[in-house]
N, C-alpha and C. Protein backbone atom coordinates (compact mmCIF):
# COMPACT_ATOMS: atom_id res chain seq x y z
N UNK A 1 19.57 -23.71 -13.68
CA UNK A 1 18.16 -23.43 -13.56
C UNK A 1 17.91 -22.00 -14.04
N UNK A 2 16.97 -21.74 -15.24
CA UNK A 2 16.60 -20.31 -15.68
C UNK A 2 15.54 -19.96 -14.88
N UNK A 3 15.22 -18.61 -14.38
CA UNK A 3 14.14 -18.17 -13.68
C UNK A 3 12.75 -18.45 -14.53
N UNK A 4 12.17 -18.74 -13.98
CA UNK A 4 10.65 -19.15 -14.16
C UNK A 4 9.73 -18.62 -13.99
N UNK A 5 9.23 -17.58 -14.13
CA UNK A 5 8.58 -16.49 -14.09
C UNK A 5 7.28 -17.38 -13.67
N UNK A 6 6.62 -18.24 -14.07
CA UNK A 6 5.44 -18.92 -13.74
C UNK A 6 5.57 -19.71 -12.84
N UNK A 7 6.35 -20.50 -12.46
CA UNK A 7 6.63 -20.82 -10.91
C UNK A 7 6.78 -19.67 -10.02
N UNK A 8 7.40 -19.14 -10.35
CA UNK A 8 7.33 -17.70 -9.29
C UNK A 8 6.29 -17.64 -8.74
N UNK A 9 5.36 -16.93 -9.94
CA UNK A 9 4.29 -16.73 -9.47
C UNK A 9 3.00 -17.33 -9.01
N UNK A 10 2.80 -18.54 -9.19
CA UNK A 10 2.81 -19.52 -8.25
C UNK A 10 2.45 -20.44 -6.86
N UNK A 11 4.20 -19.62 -6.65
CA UNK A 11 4.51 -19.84 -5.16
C UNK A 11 3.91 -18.86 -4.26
N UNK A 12 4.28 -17.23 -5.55
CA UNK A 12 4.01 -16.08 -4.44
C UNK A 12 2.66 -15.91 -4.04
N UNK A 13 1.78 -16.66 -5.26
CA UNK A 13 0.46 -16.64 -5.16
C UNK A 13 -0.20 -17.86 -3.78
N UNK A 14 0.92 -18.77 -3.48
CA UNK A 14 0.75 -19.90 -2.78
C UNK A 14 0.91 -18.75 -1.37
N UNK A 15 1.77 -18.38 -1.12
CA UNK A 15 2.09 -17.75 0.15
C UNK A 15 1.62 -16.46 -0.04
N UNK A 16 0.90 -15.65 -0.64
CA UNK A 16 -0.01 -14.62 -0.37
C UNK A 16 -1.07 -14.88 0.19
N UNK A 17 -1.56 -15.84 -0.72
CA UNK A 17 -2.84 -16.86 0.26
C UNK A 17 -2.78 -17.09 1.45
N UNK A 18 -1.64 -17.17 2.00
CA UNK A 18 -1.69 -17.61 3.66
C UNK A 18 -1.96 -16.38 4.53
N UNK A 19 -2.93 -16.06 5.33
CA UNK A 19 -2.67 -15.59 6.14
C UNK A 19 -1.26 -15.44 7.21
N UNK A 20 -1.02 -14.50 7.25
CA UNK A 20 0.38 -14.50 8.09
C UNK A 20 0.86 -13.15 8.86
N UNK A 21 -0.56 -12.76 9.07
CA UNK A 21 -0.44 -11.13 10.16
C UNK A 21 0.30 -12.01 11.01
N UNK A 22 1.23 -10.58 11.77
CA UNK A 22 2.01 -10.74 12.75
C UNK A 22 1.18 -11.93 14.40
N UNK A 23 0.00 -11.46 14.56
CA UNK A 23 -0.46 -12.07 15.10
C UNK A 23 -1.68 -13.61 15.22
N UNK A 24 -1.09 -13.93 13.73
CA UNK A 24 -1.68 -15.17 13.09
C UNK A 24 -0.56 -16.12 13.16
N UNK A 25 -0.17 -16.75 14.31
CA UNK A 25 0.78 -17.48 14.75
C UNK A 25 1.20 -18.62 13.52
N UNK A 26 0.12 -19.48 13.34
CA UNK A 26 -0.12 -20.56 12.36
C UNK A 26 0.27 -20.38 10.95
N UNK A 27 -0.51 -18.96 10.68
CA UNK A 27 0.39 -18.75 9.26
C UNK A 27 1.45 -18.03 9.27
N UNK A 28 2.28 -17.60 10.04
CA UNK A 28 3.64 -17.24 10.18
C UNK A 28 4.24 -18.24 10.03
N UNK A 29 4.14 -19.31 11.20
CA UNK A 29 4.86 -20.78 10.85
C UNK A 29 4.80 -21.87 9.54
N UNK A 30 3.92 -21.45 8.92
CA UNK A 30 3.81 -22.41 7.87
C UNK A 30 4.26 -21.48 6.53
N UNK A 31 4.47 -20.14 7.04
CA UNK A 31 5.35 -19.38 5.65
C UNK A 31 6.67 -19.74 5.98
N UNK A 32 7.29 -19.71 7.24
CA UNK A 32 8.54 -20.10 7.84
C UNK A 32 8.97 -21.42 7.67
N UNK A 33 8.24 -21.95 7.57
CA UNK A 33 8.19 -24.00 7.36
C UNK A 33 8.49 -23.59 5.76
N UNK A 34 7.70 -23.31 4.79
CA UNK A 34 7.56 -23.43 3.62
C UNK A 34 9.30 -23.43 2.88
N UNK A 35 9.67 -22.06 3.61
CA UNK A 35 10.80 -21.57 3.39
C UNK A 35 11.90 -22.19 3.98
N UNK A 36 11.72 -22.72 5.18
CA UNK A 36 12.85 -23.80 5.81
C UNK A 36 13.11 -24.66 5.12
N UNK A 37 12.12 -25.49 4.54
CA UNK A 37 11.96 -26.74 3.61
C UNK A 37 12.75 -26.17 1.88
N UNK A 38 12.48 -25.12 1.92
CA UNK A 38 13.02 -24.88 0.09
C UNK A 38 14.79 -24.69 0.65
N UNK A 39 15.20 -24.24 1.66
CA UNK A 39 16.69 -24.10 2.05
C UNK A 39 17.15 -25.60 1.95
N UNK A 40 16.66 -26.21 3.26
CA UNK A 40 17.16 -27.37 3.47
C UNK A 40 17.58 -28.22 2.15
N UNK A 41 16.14 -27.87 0.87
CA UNK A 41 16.43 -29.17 0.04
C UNK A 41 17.95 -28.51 -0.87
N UNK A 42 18.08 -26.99 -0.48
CA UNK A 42 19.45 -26.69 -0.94
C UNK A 42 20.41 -27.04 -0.42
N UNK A 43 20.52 -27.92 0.74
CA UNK A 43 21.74 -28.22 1.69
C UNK A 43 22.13 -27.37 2.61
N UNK A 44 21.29 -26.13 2.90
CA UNK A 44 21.53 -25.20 3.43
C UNK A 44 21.03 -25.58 5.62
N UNK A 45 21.57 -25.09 6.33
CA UNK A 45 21.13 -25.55 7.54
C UNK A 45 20.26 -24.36 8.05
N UNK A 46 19.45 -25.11 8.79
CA UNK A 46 17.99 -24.33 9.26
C UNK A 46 18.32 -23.73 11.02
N UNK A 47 18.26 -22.80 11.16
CA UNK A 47 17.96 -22.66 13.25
C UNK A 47 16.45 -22.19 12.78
N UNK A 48 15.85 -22.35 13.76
CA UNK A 48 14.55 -21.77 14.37
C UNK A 48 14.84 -20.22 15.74
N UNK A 49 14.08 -20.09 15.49
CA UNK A 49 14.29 -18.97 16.62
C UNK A 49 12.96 -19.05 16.92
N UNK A 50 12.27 -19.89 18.07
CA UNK A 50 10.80 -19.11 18.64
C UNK A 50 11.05 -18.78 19.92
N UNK A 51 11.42 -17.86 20.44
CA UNK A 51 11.14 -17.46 21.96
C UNK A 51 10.38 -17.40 22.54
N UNK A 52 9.25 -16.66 22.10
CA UNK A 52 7.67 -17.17 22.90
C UNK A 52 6.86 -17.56 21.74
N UNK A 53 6.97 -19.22 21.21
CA UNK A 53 5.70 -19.87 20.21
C UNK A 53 4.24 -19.35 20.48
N UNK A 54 3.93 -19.30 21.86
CA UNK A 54 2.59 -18.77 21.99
C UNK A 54 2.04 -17.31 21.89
N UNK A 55 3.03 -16.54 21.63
CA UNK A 55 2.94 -14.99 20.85
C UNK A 55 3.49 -14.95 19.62
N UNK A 56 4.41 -15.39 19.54
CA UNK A 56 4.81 -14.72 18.14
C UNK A 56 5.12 -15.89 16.96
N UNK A 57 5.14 -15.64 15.76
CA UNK A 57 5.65 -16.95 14.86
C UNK A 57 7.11 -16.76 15.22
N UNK A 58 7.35 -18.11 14.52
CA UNK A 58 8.52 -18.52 14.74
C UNK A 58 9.64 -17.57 13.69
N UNK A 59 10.88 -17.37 13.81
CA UNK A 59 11.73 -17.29 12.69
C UNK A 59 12.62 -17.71 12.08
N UNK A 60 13.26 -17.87 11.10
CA UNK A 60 14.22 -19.09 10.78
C UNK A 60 15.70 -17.97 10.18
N UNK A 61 16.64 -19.03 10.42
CA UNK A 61 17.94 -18.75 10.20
C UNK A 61 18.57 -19.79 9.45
N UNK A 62 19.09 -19.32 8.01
CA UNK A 62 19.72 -20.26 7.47
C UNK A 62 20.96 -19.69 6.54
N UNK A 63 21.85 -20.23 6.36
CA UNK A 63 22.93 -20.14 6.10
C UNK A 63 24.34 -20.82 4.67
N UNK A 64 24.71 -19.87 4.21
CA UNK A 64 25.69 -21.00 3.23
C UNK A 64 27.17 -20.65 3.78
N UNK A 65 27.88 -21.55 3.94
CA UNK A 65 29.28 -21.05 4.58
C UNK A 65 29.22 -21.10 5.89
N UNK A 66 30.42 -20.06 6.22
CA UNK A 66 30.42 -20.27 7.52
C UNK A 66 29.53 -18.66 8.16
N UNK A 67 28.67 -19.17 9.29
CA UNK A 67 27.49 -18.46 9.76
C UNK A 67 28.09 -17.10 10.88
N UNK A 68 29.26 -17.38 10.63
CA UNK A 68 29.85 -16.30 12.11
C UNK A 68 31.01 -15.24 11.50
N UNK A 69 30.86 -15.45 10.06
CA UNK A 69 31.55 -14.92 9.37
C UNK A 69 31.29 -14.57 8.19
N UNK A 70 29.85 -13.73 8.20
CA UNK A 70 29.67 -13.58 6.73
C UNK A 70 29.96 -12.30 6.42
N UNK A 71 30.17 -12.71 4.47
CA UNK A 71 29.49 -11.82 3.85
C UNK A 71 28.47 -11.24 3.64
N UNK A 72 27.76 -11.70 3.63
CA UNK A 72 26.37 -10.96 3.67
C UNK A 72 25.21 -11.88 4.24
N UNK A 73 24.18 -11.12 4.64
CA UNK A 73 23.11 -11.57 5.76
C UNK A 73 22.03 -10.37 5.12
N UNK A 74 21.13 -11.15 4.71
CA UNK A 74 19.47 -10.53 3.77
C UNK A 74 18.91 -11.00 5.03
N UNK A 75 17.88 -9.42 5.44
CA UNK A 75 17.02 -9.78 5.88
C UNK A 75 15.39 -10.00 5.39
N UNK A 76 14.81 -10.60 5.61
CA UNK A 76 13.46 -10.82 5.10
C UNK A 76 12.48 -10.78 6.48
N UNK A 77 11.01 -10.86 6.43
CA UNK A 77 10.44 -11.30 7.32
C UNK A 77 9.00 -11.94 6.97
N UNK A 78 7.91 -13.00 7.19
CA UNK A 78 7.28 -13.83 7.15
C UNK A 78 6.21 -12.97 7.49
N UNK A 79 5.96 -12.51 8.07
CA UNK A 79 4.76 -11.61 8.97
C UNK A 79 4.20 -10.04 7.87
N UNK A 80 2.91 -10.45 8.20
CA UNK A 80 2.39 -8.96 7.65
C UNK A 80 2.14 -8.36 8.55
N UNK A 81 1.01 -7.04 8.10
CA UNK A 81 0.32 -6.28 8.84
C UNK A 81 -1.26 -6.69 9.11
N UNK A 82 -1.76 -7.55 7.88
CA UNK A 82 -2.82 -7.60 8.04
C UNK A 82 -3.59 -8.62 8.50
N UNK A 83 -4.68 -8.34 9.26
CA UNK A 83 -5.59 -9.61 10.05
C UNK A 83 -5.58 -10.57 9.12
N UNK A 84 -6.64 -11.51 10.27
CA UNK A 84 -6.74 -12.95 9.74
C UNK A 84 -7.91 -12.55 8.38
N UNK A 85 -8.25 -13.73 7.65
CA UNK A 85 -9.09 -13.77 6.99
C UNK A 85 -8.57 -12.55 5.83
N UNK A 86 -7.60 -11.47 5.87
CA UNK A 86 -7.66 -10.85 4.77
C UNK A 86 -7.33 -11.58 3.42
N UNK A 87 -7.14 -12.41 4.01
CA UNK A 87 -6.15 -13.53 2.36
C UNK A 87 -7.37 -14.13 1.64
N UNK A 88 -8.30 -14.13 2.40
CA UNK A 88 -9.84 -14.89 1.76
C UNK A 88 -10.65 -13.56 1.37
N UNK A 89 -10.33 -12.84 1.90
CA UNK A 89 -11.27 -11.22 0.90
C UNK A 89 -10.77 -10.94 0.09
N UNK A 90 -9.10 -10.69 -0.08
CA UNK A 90 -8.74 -10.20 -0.71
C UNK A 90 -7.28 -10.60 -1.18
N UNK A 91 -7.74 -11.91 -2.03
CA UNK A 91 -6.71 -12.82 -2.44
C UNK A 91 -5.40 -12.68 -3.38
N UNK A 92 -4.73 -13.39 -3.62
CA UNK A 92 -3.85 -13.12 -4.87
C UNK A 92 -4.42 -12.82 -6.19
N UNK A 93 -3.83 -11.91 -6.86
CA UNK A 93 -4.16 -11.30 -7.96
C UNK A 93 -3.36 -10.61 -8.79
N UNK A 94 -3.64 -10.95 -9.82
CA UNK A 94 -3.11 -9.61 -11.16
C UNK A 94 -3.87 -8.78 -12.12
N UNK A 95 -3.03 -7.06 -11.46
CA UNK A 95 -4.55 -6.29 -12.24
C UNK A 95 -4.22 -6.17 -13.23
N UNK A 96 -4.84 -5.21 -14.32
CA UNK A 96 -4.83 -4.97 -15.68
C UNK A 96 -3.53 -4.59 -16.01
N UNK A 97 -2.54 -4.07 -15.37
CA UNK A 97 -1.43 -4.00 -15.61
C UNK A 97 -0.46 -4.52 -15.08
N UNK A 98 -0.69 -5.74 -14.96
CA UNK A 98 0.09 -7.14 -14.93
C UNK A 98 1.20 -7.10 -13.61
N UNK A 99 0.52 -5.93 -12.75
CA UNK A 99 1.11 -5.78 -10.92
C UNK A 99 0.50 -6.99 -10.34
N UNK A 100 1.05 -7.92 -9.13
CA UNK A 100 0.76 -8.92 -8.23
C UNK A 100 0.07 -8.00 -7.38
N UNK A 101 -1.12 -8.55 -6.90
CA UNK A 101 -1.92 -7.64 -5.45
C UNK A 101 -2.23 -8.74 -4.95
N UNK A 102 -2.30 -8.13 -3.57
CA UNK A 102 -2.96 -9.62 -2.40
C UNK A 102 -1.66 -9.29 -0.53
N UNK A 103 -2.63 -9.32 -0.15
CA UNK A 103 -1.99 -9.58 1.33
C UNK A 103 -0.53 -9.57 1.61
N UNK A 104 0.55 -9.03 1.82
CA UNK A 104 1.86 -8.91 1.78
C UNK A 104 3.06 -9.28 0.16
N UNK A 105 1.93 -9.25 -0.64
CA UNK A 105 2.61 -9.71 -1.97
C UNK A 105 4.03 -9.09 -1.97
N UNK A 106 4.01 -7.22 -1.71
CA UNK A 106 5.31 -6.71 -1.89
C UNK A 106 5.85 -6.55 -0.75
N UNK A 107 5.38 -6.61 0.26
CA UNK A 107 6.16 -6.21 1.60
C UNK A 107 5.31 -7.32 2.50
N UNK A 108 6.19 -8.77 2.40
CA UNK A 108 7.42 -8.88 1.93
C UNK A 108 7.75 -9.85 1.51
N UNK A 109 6.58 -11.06 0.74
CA UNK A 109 6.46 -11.96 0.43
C UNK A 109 7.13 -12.17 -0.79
N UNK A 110 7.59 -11.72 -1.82
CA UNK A 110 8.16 -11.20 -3.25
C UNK A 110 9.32 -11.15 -2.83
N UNK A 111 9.64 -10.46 -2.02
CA UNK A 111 10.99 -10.50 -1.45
C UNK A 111 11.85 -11.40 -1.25
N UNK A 112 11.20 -12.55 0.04
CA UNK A 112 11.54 -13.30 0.56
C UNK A 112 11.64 -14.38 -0.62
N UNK A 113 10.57 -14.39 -1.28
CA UNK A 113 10.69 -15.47 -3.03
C UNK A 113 12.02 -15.13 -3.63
N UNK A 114 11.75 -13.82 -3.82
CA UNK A 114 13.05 -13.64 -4.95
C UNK A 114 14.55 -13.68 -4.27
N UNK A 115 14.67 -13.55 -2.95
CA UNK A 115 15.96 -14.05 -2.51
C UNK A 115 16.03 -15.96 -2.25
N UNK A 116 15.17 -16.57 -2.40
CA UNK A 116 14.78 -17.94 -2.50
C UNK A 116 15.42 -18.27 -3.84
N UNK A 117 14.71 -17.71 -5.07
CA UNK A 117 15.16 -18.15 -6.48
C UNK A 117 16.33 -17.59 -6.69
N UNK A 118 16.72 -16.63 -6.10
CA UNK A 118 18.13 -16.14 -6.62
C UNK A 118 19.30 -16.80 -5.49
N UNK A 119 18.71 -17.91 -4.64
CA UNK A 119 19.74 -18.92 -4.29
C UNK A 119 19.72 -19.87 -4.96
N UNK A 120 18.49 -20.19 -4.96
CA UNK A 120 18.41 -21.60 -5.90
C UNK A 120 19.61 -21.45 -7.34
N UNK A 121 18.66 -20.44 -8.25
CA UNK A 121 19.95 -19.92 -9.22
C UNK A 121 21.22 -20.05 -8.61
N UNK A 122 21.57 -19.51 -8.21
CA UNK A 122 23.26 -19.43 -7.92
C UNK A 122 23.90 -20.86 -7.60
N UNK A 123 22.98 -21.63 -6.27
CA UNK A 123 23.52 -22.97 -6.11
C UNK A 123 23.81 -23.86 -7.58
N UNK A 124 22.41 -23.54 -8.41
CA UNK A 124 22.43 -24.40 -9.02
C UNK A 124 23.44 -24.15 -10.30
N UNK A 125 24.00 -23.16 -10.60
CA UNK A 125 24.99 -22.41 -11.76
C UNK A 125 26.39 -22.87 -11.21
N UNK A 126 26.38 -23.04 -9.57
CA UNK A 126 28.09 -23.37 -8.91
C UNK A 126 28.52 -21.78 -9.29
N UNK A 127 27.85 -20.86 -8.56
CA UNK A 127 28.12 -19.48 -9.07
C UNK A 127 28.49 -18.92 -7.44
N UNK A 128 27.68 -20.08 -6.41
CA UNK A 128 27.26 -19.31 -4.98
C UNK A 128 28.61 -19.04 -4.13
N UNK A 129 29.18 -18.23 -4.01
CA UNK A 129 30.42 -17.73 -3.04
C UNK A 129 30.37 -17.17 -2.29
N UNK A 130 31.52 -17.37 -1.01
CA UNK A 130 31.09 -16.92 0.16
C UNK A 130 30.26 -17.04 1.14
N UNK A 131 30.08 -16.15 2.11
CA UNK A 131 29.34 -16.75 3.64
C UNK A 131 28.03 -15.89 3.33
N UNK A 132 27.19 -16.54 3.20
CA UNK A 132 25.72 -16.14 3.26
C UNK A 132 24.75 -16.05 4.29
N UNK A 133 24.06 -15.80 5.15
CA UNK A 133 23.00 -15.84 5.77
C UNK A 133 21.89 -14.97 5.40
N UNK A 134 20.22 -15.69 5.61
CA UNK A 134 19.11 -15.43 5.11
C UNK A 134 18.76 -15.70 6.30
N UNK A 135 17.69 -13.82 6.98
CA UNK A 135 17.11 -14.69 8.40
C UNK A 135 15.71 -14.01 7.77
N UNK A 136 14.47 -14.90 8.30
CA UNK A 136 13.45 -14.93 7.73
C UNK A 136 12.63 -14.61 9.22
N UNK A 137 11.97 -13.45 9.31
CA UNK A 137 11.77 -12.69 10.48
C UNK A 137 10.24 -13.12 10.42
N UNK A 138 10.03 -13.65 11.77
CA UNK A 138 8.63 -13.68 12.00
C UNK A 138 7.61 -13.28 13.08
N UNK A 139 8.86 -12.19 13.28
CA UNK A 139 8.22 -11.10 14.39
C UNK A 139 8.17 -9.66 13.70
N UNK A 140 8.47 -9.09 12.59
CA UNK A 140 8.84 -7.73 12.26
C UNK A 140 8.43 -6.98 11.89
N UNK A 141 6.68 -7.27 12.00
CA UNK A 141 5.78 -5.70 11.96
C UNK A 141 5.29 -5.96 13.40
N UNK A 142 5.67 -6.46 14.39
CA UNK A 142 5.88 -6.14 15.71
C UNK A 142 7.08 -5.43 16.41
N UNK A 143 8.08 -5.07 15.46
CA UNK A 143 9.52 -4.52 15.92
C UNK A 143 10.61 -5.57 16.81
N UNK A 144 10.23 -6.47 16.32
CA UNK A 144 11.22 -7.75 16.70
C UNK A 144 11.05 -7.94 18.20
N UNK A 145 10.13 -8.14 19.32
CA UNK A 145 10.32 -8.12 20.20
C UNK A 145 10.98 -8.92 21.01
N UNK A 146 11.36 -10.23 20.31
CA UNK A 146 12.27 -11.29 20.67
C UNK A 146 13.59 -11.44 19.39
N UNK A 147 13.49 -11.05 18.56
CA UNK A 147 14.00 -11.23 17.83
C UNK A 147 15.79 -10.08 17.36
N UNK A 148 15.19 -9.16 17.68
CA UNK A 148 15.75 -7.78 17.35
C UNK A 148 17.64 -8.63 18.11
N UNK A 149 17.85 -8.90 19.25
CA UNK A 149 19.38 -9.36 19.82
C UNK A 149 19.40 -9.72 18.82
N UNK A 150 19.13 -10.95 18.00
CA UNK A 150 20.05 -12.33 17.36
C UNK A 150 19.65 -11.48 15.65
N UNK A 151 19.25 -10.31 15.67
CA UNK A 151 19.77 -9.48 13.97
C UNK A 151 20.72 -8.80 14.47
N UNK A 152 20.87 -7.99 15.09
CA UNK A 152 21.89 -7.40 15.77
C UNK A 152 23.19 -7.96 15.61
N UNK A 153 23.05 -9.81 16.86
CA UNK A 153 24.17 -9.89 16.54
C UNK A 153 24.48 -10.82 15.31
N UNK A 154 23.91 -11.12 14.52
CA UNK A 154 24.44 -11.53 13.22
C UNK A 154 24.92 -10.22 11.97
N UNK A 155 24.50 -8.90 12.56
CA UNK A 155 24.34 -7.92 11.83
C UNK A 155 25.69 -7.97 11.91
N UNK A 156 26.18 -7.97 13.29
CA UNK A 156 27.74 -7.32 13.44
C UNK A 156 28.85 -8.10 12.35
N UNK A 157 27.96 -9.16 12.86
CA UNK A 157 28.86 -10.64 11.95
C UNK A 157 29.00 -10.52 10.27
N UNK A 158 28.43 -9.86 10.12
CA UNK A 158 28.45 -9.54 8.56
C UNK A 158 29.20 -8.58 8.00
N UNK A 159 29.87 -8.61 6.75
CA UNK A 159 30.34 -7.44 6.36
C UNK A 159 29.13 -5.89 5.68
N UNK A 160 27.99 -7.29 5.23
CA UNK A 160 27.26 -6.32 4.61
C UNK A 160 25.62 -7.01 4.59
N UNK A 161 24.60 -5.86 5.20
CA UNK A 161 23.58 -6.42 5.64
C UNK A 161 23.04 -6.15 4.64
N UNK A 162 21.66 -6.60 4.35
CA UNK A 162 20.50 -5.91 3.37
C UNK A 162 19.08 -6.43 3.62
N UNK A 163 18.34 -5.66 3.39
CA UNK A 163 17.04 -6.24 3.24
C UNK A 163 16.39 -6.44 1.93
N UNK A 164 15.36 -7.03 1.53
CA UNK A 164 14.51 -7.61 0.49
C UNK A 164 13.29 -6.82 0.95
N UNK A 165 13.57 -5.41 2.03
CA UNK A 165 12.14 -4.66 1.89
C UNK A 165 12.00 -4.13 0.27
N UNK A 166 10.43 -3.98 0.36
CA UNK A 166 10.49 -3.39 -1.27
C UNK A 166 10.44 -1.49 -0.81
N UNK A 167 10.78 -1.03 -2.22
CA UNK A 167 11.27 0.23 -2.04
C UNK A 167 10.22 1.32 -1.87
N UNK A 168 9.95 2.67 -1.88
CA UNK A 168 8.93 3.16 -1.85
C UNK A 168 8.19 3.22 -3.24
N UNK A 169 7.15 3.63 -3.39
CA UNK A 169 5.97 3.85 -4.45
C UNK A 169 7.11 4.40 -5.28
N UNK A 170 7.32 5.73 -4.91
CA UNK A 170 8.12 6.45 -6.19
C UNK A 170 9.30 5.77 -6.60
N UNK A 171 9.50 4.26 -6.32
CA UNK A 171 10.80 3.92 -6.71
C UNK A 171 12.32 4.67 -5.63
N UNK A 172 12.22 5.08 -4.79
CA UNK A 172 13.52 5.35 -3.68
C UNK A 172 13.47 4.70 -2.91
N UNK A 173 14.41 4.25 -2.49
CA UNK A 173 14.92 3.04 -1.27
C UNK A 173 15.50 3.66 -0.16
N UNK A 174 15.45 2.78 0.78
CA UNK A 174 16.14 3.24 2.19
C UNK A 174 17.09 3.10 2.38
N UNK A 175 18.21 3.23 2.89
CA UNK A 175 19.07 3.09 2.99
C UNK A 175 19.99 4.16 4.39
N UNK A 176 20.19 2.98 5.50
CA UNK A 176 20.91 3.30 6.62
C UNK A 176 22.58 3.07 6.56
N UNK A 177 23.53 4.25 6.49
CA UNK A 177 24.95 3.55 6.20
C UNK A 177 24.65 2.95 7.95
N UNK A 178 26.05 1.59 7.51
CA UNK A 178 26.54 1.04 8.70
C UNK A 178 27.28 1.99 9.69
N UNK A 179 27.39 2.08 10.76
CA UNK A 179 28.38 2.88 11.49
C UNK A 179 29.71 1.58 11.68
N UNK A 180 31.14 2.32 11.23
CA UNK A 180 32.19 1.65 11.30
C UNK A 180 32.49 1.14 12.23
N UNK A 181 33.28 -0.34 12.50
CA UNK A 181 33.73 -0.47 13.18
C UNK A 181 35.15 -0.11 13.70
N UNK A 182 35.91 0.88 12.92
CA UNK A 182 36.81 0.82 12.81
C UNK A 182 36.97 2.49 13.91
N UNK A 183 37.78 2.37 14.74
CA UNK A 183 37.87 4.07 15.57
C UNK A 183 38.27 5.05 15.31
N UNK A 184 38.32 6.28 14.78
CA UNK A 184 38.76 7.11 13.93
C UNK A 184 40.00 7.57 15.08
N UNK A 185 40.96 8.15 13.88
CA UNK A 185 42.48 8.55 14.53
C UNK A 185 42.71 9.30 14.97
N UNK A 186 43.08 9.54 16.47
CA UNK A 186 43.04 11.02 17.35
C UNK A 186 43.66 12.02 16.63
């Protein structure tokens, strides 16, 4: 499968449209559904995580390999910042210089796409190696209030975490080293 630049955009335009502020329960879950459903049809297995459905969206956990032993674990998250109805003021778009605008386009909907197509790619090349996990956060411009244990402990589980946040304006990224597990020698 070659990347598709027009499906891409698309989809991202499909899920910008959704409302999905942190506290827009409905469209959290149906960005989380959207994305459960594109794993699954990869063979990939789905958990849910809702701890309290009636506060927060749900989040999903999915996986290639074995899940308690990965290589790597991308985090993403489903949830914006912004209220309901912003997706109907101020919809998907491309301005004159051919940037995506609209309701979580870069943080973190783009994200969560492009680690989507760059599984799909890989499954579909027989390129995909190793233990993967993708958790798709749908608490995390609330600071994970149910969520934050089960990154943690999949964090540990990993050799190497990352996120699909996008980077700052000027192009610099964040970047937290891991603290070792290993005990330094008296």
């Amino acid at each position: 499968m070659k990347f598709n630049l027009s499906r891409y955009e698309e989809e991202l335009r499909h899920l910008v449209n959704i409302d999905s502020g942190s506290r827009c329960i409905d469209g959290v879950n149906t960005v989380a559904d959207w994305f459960a459903k594109r794993y699954a049809a990869l063979g990939w297995p789905i958990e849910t995580i809702a701890a309290q459905p009636d506060k927060y969206g749900k989040s999903i956990y999915t996986w290639f390999g074995n899940p308690d032993d990965l290589d790597l674990l991308i985090l993403c998250h489903t949830d914006t910042v912004f209220p309901d109805n912003t997706a109907k003021e101020r919809p998907f778009a491309i301005d004159e210089e051919g940037r995506f605008t609209g309701p979580g386009v870069a943080d973190m909907k783009a994200g969560c796409l492009m680690t989507l197509h760059t599984m799909e790619q890989l499954v579909d090349s027989v390129k995909l190696s190793g233990n993967i996990g993708i958790f798709l956060n749908g608490e995390h411009e609330l600071s994970c209030p149910t969520t934050r244990a089960v990154i943690e402990e999949k964090s540990r589980n990993a050799k190497v975490v990352v996120s699909t946040e996008p980077g700052r304006a000027n192009g610099d990224y964040v970047r937290q080293p891991r603290k070792s597990r290993v005990k330094p020698r008296a």
